[in-house]
N, C-alpha and C. Protein backbone atom coordinates (compact mmCIF):
# COMPACT_ATOMS: atom_id res chain seq x y z
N UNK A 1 98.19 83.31 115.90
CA UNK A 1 97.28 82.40 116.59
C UNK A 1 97.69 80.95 116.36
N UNK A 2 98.00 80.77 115.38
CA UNK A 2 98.26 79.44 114.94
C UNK A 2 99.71 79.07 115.96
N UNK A 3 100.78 79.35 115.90
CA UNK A 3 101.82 79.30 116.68
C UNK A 3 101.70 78.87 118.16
N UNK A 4 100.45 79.91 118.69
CA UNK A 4 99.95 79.94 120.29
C UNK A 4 99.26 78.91 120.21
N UNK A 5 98.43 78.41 119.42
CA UNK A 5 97.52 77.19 119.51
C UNK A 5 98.27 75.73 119.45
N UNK A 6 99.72 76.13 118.20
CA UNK A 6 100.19 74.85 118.29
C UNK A 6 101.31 74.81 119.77
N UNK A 7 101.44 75.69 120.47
CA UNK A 7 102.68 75.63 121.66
C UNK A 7 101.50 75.16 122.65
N UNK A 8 100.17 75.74 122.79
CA UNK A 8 99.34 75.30 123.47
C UNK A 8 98.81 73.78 123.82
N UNK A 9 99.08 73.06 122.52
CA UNK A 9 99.05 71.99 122.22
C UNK A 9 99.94 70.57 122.50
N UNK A 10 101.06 71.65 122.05
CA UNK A 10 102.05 70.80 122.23
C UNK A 10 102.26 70.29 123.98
N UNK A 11 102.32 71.77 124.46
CA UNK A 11 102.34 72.05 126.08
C UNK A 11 101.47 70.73 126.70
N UNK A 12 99.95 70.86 126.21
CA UNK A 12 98.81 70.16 126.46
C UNK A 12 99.35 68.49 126.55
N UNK A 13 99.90 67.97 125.10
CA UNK A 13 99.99 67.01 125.28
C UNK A 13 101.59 66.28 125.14
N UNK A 14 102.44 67.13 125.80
CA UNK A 14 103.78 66.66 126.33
C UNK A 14 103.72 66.47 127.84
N UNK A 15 103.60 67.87 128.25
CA UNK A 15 103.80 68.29 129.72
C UNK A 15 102.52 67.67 130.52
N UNK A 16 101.66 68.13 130.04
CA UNK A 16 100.27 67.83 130.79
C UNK A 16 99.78 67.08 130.47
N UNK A 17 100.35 65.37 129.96
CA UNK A 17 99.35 64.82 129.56
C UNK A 17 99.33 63.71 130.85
N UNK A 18 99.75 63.56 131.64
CA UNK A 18 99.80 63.34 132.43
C UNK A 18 100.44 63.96 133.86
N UNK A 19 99.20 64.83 134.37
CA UNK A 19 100.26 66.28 135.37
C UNK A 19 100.46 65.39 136.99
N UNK A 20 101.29 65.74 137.66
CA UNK A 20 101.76 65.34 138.72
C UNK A 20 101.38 66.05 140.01
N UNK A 21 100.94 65.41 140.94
CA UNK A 21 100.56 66.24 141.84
C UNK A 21 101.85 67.28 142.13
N UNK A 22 103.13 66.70 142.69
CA UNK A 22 103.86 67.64 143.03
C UNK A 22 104.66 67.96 141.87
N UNK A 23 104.75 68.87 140.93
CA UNK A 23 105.26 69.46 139.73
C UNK A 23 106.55 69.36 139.88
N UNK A 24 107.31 69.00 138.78
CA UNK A 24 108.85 69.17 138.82
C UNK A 24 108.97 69.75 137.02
N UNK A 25 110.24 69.95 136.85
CA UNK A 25 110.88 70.75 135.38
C UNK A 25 109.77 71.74 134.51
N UNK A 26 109.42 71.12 133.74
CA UNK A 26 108.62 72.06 132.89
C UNK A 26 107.40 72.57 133.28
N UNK A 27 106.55 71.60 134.40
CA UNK A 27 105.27 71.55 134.72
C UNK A 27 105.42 72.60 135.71
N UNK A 28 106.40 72.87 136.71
CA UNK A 28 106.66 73.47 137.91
C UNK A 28 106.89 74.99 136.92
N UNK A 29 107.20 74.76 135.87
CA UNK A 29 107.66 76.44 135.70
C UNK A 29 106.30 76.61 135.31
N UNK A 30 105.45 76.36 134.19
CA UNK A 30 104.20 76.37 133.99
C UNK A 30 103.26 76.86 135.32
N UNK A 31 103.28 76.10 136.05
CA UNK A 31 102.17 76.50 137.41
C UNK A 31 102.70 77.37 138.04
N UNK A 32 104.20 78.00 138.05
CA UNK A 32 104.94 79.07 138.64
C UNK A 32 104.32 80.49 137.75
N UNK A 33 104.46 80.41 136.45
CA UNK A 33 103.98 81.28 135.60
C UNK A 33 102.48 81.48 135.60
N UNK A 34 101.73 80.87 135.80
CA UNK A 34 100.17 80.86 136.33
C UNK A 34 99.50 81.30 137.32
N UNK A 35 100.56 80.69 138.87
CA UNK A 35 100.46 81.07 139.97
C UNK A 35 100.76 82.67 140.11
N UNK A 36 101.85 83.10 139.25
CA UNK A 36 102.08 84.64 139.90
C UNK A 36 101.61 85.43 138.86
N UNK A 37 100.86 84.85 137.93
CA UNK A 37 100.01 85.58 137.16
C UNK A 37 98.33 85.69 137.96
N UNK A 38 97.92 84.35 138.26
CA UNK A 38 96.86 84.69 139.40
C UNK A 38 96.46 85.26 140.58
N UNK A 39 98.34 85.75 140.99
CA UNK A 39 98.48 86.86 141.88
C UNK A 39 98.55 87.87 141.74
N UNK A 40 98.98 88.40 140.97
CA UNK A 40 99.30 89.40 140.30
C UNK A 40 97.79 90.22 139.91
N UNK A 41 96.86 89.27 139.70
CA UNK A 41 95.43 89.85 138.74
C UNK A 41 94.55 89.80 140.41
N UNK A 42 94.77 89.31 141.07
CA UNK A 42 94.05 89.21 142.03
C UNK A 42 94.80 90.33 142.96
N UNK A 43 96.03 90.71 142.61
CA UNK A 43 96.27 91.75 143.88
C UNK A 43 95.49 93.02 143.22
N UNK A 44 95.95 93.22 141.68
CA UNK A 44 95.21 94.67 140.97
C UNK A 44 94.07 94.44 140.80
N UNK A 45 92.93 93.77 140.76
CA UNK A 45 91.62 92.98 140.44
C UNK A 45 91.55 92.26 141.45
N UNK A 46 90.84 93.01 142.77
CA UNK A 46 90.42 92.10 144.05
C UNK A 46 89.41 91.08 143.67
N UNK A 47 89.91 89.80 143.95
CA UNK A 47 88.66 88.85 144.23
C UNK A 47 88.35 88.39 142.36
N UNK A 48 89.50 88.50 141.34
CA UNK A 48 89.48 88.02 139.94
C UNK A 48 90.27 87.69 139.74
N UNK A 49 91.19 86.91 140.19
CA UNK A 49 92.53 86.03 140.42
C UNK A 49 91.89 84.77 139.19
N UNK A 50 91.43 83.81 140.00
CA UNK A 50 91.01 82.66 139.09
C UNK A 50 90.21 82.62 137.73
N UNK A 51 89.66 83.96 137.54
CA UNK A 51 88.72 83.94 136.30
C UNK A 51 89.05 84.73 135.37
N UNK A 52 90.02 85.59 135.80
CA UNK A 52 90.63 86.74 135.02
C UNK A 52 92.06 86.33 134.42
N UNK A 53 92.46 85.29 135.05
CA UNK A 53 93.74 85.11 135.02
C UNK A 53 94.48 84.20 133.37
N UNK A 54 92.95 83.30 133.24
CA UNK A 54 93.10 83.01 131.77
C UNK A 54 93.37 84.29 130.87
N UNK A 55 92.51 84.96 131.07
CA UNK A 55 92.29 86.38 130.06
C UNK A 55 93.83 86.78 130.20
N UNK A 56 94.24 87.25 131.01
CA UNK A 56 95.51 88.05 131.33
C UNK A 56 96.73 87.42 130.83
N UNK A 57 96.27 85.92 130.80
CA UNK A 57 98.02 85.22 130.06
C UNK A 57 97.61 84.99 128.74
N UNK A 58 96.88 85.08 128.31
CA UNK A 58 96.05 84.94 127.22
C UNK A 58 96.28 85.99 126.33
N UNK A 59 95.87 87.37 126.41
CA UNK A 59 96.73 88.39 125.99
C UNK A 59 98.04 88.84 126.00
N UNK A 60 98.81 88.16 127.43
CA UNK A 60 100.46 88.56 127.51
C UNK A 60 100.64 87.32 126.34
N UNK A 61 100.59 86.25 126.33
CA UNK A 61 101.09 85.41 124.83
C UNK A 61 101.00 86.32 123.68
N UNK A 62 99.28 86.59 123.43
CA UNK A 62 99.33 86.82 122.37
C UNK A 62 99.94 88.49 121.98
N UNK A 63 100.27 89.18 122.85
CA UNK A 63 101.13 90.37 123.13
C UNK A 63 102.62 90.07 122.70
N UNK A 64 103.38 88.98 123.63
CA UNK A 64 104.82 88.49 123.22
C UNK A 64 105.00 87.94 122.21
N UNK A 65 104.24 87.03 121.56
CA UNK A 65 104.57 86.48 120.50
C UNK A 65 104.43 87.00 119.23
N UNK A 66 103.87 88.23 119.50
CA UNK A 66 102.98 89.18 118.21
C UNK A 66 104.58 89.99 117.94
N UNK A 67 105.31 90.71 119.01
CA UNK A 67 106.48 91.10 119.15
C UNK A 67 107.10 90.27 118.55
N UNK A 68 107.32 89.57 119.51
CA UNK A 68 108.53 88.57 118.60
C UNK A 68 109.06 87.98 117.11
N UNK A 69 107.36 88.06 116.67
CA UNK A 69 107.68 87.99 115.18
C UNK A 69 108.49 88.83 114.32
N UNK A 70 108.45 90.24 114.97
CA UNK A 70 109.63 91.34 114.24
C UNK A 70 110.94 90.60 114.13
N UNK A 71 111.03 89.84 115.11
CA UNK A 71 112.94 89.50 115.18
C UNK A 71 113.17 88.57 113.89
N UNK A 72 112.02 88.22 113.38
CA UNK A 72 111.50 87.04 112.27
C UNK A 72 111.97 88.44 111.03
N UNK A 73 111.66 89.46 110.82
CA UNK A 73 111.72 90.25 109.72
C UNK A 73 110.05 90.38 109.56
N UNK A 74 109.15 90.03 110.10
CA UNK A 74 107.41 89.79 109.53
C UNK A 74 107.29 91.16 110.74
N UNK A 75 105.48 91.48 110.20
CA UNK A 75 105.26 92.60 110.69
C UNK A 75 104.62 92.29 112.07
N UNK A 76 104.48 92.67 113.01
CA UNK A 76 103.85 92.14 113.93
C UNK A 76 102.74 92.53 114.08
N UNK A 77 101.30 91.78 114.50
CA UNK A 77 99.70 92.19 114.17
C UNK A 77 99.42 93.36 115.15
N UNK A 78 100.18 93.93 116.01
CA UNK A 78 99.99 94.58 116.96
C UNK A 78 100.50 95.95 116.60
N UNK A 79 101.05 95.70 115.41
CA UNK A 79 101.57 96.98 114.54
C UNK A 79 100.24 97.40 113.05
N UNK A 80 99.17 96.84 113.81
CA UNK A 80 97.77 97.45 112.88
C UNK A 80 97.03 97.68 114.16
N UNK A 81 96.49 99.14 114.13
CA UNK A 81 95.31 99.30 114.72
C UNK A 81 94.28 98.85 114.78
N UNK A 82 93.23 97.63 114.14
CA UNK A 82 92.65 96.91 114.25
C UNK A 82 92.66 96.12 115.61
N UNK A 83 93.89 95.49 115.17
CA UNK A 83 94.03 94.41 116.07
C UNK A 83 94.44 95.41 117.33
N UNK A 84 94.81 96.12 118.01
CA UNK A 84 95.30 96.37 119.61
C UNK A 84 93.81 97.24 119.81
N UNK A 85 92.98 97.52 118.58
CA UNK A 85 91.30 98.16 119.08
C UNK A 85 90.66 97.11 119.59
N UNK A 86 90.86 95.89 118.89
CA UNK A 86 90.04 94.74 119.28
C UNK A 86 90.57 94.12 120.51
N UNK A 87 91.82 94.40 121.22
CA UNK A 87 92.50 93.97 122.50
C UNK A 87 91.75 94.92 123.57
N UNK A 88 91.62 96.31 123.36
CA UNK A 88 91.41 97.26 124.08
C UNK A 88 90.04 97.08 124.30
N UNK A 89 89.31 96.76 123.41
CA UNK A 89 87.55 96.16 123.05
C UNK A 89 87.05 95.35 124.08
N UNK A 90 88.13 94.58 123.81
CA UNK A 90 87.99 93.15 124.95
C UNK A 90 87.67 93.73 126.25
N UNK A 91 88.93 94.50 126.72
CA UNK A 91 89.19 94.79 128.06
C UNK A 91 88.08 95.97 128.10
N UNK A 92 87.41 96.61 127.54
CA UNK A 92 86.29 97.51 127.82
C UNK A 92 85.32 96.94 127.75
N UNK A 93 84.83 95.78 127.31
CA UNK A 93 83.70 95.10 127.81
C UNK A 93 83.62 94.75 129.14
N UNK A 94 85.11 93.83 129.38
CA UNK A 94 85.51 93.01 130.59
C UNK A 94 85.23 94.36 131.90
N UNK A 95 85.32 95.54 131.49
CA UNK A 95 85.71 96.24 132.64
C UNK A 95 83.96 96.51 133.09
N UNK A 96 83.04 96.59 132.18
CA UNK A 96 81.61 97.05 131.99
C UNK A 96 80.89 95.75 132.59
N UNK A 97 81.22 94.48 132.29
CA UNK A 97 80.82 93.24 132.54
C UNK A 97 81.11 92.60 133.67
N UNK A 98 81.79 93.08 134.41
CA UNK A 98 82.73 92.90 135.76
C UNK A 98 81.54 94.17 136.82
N UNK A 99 82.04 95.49 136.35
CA UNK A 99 81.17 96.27 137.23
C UNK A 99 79.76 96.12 137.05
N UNK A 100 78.70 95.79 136.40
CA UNK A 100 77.28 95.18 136.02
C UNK A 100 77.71 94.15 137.28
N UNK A 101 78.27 92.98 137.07
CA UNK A 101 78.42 91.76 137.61
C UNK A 101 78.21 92.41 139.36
N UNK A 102 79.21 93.28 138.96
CA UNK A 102 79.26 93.26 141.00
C UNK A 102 78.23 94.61 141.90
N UNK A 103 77.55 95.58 140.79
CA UNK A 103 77.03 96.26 141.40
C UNK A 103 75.16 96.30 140.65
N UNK A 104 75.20 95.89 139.62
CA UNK A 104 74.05 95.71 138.97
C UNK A 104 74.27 97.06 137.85
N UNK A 105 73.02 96.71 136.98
CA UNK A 105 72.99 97.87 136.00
C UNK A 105 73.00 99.12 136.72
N UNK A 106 72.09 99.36 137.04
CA UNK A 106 71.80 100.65 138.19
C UNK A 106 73.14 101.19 138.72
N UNK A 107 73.67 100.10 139.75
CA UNK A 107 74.92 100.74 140.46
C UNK A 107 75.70 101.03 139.44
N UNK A 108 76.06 99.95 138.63
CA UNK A 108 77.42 100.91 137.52
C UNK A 108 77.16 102.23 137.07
N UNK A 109 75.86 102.59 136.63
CA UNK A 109 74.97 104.30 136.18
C UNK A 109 75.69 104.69 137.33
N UNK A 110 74.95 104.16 138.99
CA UNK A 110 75.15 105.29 139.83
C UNK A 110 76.88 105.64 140.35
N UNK A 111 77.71 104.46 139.83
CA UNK A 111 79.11 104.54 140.03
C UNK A 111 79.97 105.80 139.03
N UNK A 112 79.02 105.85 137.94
CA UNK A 112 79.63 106.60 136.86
C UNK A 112 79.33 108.23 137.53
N UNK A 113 78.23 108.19 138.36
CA UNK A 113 77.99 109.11 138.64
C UNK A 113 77.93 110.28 139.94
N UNK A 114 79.25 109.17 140.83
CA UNK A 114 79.82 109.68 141.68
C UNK A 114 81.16 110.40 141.82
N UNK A 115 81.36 111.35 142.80
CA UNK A 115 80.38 111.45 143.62
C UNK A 115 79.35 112.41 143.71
N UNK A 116 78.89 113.39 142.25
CA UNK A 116 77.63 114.00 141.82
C UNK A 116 77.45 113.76 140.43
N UNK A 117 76.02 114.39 140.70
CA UNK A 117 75.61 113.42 139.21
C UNK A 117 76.21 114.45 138.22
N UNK A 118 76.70 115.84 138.61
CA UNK A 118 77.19 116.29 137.26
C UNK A 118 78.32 115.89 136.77
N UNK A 119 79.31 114.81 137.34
CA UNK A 119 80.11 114.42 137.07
C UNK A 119 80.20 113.44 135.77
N UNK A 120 78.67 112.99 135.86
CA UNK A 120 77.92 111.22 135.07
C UNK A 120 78.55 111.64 133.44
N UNK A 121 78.51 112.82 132.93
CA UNK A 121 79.29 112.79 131.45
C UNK A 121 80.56 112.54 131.37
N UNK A 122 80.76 113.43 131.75
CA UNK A 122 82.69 113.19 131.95
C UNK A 122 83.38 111.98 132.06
N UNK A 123 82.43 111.31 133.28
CA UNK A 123 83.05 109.87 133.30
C UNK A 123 82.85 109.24 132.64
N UNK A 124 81.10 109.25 131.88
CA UNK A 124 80.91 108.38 130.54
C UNK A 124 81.46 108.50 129.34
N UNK A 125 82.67 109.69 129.29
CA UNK A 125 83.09 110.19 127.97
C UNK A 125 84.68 109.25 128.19
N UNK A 126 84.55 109.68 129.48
CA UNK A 126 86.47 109.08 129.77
C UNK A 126 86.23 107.51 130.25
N UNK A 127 85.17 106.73 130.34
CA UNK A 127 84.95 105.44 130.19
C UNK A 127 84.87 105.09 128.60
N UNK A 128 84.52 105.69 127.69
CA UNK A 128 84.04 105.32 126.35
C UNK A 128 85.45 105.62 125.62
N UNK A 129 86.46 106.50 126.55
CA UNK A 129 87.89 106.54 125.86
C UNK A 129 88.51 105.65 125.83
N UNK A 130 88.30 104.98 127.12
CA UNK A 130 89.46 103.92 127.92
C UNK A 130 89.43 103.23 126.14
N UNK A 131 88.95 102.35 125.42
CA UNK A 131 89.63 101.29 124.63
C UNK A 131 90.26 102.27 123.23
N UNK A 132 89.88 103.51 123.66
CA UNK A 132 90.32 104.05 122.39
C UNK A 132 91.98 104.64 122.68
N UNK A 133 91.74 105.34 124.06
CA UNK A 133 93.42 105.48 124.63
C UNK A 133 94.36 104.36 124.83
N UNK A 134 93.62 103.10 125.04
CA UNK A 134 94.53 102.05 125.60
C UNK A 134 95.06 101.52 123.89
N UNK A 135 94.24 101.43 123.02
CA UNK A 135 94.20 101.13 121.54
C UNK A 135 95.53 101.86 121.22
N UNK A 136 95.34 103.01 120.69
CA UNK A 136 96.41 104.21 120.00
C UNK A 136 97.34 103.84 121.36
N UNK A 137 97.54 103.49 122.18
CA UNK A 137 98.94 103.78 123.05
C UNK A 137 99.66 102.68 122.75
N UNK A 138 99.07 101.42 122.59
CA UNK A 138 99.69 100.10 122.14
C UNK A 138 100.36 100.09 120.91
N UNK A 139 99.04 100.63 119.80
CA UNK A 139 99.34 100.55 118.55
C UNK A 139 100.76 101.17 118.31
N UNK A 140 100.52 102.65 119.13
CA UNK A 140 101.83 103.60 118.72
C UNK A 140 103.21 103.09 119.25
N UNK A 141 103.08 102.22 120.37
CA UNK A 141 104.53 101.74 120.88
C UNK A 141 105.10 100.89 120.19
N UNK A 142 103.92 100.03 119.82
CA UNK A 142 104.63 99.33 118.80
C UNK A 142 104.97 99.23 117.56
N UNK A 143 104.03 99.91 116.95
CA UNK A 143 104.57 100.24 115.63
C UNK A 143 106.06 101.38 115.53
N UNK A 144 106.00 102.18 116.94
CA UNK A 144 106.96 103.23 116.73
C UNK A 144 108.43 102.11 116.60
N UNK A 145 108.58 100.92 117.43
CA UNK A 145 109.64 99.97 118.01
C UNK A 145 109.84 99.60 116.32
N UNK A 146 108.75 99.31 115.58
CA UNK A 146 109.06 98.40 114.51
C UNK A 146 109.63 99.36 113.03
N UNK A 147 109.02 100.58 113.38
CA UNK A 147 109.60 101.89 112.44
C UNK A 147 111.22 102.03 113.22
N UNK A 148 112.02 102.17 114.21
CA UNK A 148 112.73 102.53 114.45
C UNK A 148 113.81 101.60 113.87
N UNK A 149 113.58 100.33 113.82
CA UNK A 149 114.53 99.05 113.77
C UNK A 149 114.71 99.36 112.21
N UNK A 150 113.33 99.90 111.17
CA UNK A 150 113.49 99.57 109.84
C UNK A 150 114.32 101.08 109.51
N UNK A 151 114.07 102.15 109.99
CA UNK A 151 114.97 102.94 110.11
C UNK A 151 116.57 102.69 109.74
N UNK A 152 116.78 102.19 111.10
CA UNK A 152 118.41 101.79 111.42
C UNK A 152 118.77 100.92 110.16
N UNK A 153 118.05 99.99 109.82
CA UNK A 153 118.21 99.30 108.51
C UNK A 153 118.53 100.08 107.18
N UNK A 154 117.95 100.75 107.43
CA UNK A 154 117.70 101.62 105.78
C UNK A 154 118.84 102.45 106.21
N UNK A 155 119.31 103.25 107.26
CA UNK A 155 120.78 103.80 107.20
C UNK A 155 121.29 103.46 107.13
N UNK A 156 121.83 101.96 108.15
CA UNK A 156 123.18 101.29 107.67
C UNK A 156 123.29 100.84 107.07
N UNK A 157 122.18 100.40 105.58
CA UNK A 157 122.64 99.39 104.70
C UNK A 157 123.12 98.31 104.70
N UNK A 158 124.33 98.12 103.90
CA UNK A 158 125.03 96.89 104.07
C UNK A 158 126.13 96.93 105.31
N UNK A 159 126.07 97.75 106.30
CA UNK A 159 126.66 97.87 107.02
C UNK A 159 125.62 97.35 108.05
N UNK A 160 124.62 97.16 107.98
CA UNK A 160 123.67 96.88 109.16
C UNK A 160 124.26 95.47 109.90
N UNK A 161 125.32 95.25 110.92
CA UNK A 161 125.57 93.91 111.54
C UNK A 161 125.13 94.37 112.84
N UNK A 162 126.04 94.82 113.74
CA UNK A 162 125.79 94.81 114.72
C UNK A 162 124.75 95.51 116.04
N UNK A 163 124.41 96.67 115.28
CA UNK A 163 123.37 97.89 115.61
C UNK A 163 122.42 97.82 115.82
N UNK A 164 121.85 96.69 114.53
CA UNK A 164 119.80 97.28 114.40
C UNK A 164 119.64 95.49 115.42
N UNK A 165 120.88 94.73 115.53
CA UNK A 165 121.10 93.67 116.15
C UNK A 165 120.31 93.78 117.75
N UNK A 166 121.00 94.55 117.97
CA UNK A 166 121.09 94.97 119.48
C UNK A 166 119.56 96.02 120.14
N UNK A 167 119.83 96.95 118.69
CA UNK A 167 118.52 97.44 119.15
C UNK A 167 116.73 96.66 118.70
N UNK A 168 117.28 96.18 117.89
CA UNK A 168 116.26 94.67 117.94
C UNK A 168 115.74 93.64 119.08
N UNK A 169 117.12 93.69 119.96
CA UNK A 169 116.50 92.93 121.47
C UNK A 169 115.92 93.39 122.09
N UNK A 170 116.28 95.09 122.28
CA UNK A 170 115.82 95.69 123.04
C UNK A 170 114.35 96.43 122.79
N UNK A 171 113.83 96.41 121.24
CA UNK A 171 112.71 96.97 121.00
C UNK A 171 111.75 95.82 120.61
N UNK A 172 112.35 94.45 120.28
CA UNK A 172 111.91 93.39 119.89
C UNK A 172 111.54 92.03 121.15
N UNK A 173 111.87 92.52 122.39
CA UNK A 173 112.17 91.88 123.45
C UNK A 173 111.74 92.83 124.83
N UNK A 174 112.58 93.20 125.49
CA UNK A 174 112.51 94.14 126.54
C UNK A 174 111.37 95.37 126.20
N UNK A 175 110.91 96.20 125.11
CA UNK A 175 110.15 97.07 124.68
C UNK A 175 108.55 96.03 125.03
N UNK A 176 108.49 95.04 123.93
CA UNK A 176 107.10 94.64 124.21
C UNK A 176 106.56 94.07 125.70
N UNK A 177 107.82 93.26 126.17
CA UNK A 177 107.41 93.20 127.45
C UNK A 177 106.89 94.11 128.08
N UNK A 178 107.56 95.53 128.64
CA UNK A 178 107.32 96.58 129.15
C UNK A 178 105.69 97.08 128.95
N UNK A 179 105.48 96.70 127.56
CA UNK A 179 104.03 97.16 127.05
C UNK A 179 103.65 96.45 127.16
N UNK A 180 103.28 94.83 127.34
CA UNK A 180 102.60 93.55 127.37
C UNK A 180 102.34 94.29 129.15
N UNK A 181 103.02 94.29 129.99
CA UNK A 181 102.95 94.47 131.80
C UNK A 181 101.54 95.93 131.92
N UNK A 182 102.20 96.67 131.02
CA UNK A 182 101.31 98.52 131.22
C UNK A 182 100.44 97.85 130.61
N UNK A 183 99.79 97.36 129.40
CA UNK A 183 98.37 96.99 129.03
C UNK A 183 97.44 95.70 129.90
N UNK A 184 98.76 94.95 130.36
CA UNK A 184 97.50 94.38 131.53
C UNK A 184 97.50 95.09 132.88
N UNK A 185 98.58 95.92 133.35
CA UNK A 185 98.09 96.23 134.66
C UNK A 185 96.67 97.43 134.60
N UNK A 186 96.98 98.36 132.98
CA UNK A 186 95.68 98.90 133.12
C UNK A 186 94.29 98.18 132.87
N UNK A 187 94.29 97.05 132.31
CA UNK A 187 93.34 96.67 131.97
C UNK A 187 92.54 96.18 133.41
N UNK A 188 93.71 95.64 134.46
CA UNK A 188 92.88 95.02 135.48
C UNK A 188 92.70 96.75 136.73
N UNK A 189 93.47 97.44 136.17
CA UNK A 189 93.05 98.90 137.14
C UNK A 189 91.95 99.42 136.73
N UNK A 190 91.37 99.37 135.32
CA UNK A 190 90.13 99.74 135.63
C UNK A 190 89.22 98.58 135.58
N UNK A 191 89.29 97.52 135.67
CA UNK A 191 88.50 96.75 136.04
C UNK A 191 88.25 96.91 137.63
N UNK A 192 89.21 96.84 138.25
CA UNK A 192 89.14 97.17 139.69
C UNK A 192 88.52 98.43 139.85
N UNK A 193 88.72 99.45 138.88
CA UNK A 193 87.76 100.59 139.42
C UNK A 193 86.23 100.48 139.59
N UNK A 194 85.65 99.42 138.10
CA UNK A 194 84.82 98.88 137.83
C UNK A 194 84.20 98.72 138.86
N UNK A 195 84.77 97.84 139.63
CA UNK A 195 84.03 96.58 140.97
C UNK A 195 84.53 97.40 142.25
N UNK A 196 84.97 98.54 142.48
CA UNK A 196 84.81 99.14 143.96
C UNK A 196 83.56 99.93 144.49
């Protein structure tokens, strides 16, 4: 957090401390990264482009940078179940607070409980999963990425140069991305289920 708060900051008062109507260098990539993040949440999440879209880069930071710290040798917080329960938490409120929002208390009951009402458990069991499946799927990818690297370490020993190197980019880099994209596109798919 501290890291994200101070890049946030810095961002705040380098780039933006005076923003330009028509954006050029750093500012232009900034509103490029915003813009197709507000598209992106608004194509999977109809009509939550602008309000969702904080949330969504908000977690991909704190998703990438949580990764990234492995390449540091430190553990990354996303490699404790705590923390990716309390990510998954988030997004199971957001998804409950969104469908309330757009159909009322009532309709979300009667949404859970289409299209018969004997269906209303099942869905309330596999709604009450969502942060617990989305939780353990995070936790496990990433901790599996950060067991594999210490692995390769502990075999090659003092031979470890070029190997745990490479597979370090790829489980330390390319891996979390992959999982940073699948935890927000589900998060805004069932939000969208939420609000149909």
């Amino acid at each position: 957090m501290v890291i994200l708060i101070t890049a946030a900051l810095i961002i705040r008062f380098t780039i933006f401390r005076k923003p330009k109507d028509s954006p050029s260098g750093a500012q232009n990539v900034i509103e490029l990264i915003v813009e197709t993040v507000g598209n992106y949440t608004d194509a999977k999440a109809h009509g939550t482009g602008e309000v969702l879209c904080s949330y969504i880069l908000s977690i991909s930071f704190l998703l990438l940078t949580s990764a990234f710290l492995e390449l540091f040798r430190l553990r990354p917080p996303t490699a404790d179940i705590t923390m990716t329960f309390s990510l998954a938490f988030m997004t199971f409120l957001l998804i409950n607070i969104y469908g309330i929002r757009k159909k009322g208390p009532l309709g979300r009951i009667k949404s859970l409980a289409s299209p018969t009402p004997i269906v209303f458990p099942f869905r309330l069991i596999a709604d009450m999963a969502i942060p617990v499946s989305m939780a353990c799927r995070l936790f496990g990818n990433m901790l599996g990425g950060m067991i594999v690297i210490d692995l390769l370490y502990t075999a090659l020993g003092n031979n470890a140069v070029g190997i745990p190197g490479v597979a370090g980019l790829y489980f330390n880099a390319f891996h979390p991305i992959m999982q940073t994209f699948i935890f927000v596109t589900l998060t805004l798919t069932f939000i969208n289920e939420a609000i149909e």
